[in-house]
N, C-alpha and C. Protein backbone atom coordinates (compact mmCIF):
# COMPACT_ATOMS: atom_id res chain seq x y z
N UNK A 1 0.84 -1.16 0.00
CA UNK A 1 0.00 0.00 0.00
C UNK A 1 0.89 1.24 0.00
N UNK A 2 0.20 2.16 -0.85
CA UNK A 2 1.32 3.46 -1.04
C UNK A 2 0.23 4.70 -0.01
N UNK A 3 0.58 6.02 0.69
CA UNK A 3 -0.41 6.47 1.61
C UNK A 3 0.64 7.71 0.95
N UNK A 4 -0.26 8.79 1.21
CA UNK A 4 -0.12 9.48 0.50
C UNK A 4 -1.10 10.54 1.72
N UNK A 5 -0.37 11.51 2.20
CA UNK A 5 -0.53 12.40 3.91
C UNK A 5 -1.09 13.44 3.20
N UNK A 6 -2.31 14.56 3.05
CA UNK A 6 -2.33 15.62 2.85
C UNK A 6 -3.71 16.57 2.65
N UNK A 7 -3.74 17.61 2.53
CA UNK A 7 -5.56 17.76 3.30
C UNK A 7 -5.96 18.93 2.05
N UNK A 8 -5.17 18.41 1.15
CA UNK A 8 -5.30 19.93 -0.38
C UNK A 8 -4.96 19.00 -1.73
N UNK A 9 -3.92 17.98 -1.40
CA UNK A 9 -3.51 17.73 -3.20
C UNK A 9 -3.96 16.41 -3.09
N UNK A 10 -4.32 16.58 -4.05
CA UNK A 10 -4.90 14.87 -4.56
C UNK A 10 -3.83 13.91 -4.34
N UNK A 11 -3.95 12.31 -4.37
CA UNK A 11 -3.21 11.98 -3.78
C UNK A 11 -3.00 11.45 -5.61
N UNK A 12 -1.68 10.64 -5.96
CA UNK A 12 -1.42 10.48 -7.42
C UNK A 12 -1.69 9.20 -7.69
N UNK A 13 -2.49 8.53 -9.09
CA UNK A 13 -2.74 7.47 -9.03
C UNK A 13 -2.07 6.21 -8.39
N UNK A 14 -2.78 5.40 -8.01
CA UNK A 14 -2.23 4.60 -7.18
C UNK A 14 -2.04 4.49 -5.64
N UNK A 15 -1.67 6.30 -4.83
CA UNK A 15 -1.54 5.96 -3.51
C UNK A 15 -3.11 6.21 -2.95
N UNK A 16 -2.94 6.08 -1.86
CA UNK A 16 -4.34 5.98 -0.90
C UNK A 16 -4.03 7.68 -0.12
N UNK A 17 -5.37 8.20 -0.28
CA UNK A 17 -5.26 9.65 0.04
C UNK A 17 -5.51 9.20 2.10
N UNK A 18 -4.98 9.87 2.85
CA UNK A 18 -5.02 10.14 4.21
C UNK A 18 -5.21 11.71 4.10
N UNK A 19 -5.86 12.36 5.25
CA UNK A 19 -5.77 13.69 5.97
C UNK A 19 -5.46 13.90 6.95
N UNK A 20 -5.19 12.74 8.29
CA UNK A 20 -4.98 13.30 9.54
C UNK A 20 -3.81 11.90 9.65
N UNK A 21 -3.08 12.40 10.56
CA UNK A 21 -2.01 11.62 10.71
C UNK A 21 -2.36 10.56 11.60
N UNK A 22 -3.20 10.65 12.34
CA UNK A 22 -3.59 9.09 12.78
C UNK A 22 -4.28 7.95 11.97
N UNK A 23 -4.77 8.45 10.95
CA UNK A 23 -4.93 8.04 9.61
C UNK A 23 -3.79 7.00 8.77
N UNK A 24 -2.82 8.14 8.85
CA UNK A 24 -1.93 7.11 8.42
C UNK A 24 -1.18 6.45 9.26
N UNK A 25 -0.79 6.83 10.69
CA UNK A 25 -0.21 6.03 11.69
C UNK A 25 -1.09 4.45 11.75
N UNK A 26 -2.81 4.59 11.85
CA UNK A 26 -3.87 3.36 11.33
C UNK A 26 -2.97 2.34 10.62
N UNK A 27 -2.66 2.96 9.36
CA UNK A 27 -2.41 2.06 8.28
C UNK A 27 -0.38 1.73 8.49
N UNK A 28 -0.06 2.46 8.89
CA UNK A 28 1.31 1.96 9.47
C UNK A 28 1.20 0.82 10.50
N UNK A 29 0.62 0.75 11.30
CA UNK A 29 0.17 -0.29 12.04
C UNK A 29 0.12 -1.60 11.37
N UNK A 30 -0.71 -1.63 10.46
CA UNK A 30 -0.93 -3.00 9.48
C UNK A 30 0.62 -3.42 8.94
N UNK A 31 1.72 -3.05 9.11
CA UNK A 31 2.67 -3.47 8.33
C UNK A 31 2.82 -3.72 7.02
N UNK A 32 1.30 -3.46 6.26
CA UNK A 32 1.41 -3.37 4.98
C UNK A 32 1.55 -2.16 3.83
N UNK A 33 1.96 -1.23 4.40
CA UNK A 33 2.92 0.30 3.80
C UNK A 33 3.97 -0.10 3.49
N UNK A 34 4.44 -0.07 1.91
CA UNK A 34 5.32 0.17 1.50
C UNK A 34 5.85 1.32 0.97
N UNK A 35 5.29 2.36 0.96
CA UNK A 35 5.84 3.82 1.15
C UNK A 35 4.65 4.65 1.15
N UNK A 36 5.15 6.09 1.61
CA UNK A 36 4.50 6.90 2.52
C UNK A 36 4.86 8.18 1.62
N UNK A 37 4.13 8.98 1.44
CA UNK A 37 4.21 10.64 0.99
C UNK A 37 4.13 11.41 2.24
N UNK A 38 4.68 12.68 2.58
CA UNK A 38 3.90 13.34 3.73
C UNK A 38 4.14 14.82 3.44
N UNK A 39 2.67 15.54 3.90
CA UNK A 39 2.78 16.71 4.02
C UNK A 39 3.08 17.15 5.40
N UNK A 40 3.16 18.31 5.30
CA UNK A 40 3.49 18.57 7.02
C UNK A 40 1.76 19.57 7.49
N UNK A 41 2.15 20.63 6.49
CA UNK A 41 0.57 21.51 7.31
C UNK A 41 -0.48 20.91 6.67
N UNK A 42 -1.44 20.24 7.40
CA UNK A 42 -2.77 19.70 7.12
C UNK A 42 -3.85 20.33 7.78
N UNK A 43 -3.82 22.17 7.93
CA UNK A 43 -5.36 22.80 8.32
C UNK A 43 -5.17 22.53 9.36
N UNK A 44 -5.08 21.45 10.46
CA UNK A 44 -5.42 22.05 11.97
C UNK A 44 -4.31 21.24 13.08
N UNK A 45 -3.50 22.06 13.06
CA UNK A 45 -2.49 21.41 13.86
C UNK A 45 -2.21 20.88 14.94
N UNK A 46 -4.05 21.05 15.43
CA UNK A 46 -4.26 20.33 17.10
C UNK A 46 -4.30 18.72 16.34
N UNK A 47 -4.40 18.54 15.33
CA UNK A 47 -4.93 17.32 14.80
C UNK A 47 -3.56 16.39 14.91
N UNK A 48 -2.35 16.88 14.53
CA UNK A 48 -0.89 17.14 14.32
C UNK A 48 -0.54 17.10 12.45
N UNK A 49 0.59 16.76 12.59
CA UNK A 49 1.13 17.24 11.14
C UNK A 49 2.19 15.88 10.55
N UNK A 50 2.44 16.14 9.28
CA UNK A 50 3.38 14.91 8.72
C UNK A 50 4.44 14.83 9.69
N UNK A 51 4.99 15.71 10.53
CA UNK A 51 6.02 15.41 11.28
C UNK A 51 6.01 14.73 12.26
N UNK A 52 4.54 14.59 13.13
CA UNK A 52 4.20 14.13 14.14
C UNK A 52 4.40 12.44 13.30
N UNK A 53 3.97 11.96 11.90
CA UNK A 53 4.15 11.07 11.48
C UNK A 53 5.39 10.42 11.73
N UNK A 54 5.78 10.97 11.18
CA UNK A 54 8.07 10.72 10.87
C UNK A 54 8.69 10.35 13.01
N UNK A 55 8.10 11.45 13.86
CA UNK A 55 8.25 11.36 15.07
C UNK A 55 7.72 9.38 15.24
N UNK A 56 6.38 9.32 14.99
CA UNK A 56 5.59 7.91 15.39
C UNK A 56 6.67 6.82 14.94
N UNK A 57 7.01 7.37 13.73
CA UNK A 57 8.04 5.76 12.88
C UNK A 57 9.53 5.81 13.48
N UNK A 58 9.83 6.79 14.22
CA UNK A 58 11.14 7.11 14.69
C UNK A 58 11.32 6.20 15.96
N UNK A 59 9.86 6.32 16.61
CA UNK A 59 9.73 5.99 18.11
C UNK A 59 9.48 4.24 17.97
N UNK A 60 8.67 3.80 17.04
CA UNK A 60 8.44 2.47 16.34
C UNK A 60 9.51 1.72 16.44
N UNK A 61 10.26 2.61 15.07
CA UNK A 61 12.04 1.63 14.70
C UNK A 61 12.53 1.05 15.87
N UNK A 62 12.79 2.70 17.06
CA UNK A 62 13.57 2.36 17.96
C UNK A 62 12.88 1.50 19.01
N UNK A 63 11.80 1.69 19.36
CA UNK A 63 11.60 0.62 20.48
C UNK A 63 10.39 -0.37 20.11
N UNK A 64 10.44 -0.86 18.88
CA UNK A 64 9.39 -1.98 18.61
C UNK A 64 10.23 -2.53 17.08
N UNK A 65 11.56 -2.26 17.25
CA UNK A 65 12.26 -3.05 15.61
C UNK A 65 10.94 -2.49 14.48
N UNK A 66 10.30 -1.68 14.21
CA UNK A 66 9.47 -1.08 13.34
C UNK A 66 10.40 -1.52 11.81
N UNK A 67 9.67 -1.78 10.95
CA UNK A 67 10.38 -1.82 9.59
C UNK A 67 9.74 -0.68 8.69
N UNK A 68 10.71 0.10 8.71
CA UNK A 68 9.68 2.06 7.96
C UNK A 68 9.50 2.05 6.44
N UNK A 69 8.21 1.96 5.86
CA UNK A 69 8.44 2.29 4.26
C UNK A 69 9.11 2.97 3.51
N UNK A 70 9.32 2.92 2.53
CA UNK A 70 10.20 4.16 1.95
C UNK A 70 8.81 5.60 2.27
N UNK A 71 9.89 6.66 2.60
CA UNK A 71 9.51 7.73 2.96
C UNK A 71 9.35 8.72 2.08
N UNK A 72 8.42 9.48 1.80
CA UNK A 72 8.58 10.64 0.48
C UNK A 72 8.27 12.14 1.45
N UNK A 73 9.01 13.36 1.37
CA UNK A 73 8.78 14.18 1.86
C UNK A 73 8.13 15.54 0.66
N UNK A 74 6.65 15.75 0.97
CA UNK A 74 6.87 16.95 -0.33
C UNK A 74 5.58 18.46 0.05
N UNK A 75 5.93 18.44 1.52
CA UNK A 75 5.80 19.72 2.16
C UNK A 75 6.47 20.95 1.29
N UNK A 76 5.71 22.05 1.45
CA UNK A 76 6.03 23.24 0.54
C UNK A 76 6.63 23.91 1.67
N UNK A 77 6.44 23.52 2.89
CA UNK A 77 6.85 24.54 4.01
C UNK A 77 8.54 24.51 3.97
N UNK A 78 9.02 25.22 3.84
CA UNK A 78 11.15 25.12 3.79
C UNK A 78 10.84 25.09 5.32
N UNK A 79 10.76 25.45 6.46
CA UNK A 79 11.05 25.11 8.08
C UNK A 79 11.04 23.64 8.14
N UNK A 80 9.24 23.33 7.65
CA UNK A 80 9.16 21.60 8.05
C UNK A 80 9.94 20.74 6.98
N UNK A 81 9.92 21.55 6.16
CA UNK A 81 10.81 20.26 5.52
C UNK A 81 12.18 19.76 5.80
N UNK A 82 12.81 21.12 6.81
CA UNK A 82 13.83 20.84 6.94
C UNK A 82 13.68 19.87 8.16
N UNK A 83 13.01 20.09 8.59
CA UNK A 83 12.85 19.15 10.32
C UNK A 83 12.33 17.78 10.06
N UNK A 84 11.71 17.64 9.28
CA UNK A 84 11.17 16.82 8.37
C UNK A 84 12.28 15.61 7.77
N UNK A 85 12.92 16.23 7.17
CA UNK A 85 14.57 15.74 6.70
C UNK A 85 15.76 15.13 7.73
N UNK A 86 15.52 15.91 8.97
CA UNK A 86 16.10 15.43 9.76
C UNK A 86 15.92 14.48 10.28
N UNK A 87 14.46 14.60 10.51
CA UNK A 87 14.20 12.99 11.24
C UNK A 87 14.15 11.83 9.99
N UNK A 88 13.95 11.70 9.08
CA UNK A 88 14.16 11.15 8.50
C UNK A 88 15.78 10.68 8.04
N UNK A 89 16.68 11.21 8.51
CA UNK A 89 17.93 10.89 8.56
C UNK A 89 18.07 10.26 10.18
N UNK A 90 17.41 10.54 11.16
CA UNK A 90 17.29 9.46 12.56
C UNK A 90 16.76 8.51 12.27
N UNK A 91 15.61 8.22 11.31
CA UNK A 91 15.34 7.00 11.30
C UNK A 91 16.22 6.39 10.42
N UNK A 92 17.07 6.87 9.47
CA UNK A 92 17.95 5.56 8.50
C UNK A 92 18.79 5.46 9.22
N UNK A 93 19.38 5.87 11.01
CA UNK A 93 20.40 5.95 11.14
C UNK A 93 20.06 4.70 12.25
N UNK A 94 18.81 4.87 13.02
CA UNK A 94 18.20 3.70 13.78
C UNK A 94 18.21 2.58 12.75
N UNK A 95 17.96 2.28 11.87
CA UNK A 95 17.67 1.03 10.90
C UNK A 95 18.99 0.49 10.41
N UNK A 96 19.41 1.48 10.08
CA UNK A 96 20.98 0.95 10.21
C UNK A 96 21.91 0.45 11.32
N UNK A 97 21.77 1.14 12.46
CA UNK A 97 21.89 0.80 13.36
C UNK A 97 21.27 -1.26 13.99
N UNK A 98 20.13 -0.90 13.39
CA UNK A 98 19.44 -2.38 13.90
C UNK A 98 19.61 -3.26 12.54
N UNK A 99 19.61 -2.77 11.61
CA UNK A 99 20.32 -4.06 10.45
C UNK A 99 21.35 -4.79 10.96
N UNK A 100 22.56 -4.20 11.80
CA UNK A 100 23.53 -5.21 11.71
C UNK A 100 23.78 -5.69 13.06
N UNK A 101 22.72 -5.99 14.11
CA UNK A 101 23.23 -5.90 15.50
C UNK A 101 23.09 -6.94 15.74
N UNK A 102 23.60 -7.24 16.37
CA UNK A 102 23.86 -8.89 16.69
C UNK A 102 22.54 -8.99 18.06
C-alpha cells in the first residue's frame, strides 16, 4: 500500500489519500505500507502534522524493531521540511543501526 498524507492535493494514481495523521499512523500499524508521501501543514495542527508522522516511525524503529516504508517528503513549508529531513535521517540511522546488531 502506497499512503499518500495531505488535506489539499490529490493523492497520485495509485496511492491511498489520508488527511490526519492518525490516519496514516492506522495504516502503518498494518505493516502493509510500503511507502509513505507526507505533508506537514494539514489545516489544523491540534490534529498534528506529517512530522508528528516521521516522530511515530522514529519511536516504532527504535523501540518496537518497526520496519519504515520508503519515505517521500513533499511539504512546501522550507522550516518543516527541513525538520522533516532530519528525522528522517534518525530513522535511517536507527535502521541501520538495527540491520547489523547482533
Amino acid at each position: 500500500m502506497r499512503i499518500y498524507l495531505d488535506d489539499v492535493r490529490p493523492a497520485p494514481p495509485g496511492w491511498r489519500q489520508v488527511r490526519w495523521p492518525e490516519q496514516a499512523i492506522t495504516l502503518l500499524e498494518t505493516g502493509n505500507v510500503r511507502e509513505i508521501s507526507l505533508d506537514d501543514d494539514l489545516g489544523d495542527d491540534t490534529r498534528g502534522t506529517g512530522y508528528d508522522v516521521l516522530l511515530w516511525i522514529e519511536e516504532a524503529v527504535a523501540t518496537r524493531d518497526f520496519d519504515p516504508p520508503v519515505i517521500h517528503v513533499h511539504t512546501a513549508n522550507p522550516p518543516a521540511r527541513n525538520r522533516m529531513l532530519s528525522a528522517l535521517v534518525s530513522i535511517q540511522r536507527l535502521t541501520e543501526c538495527y540491520c547489523g546488531a547482533d
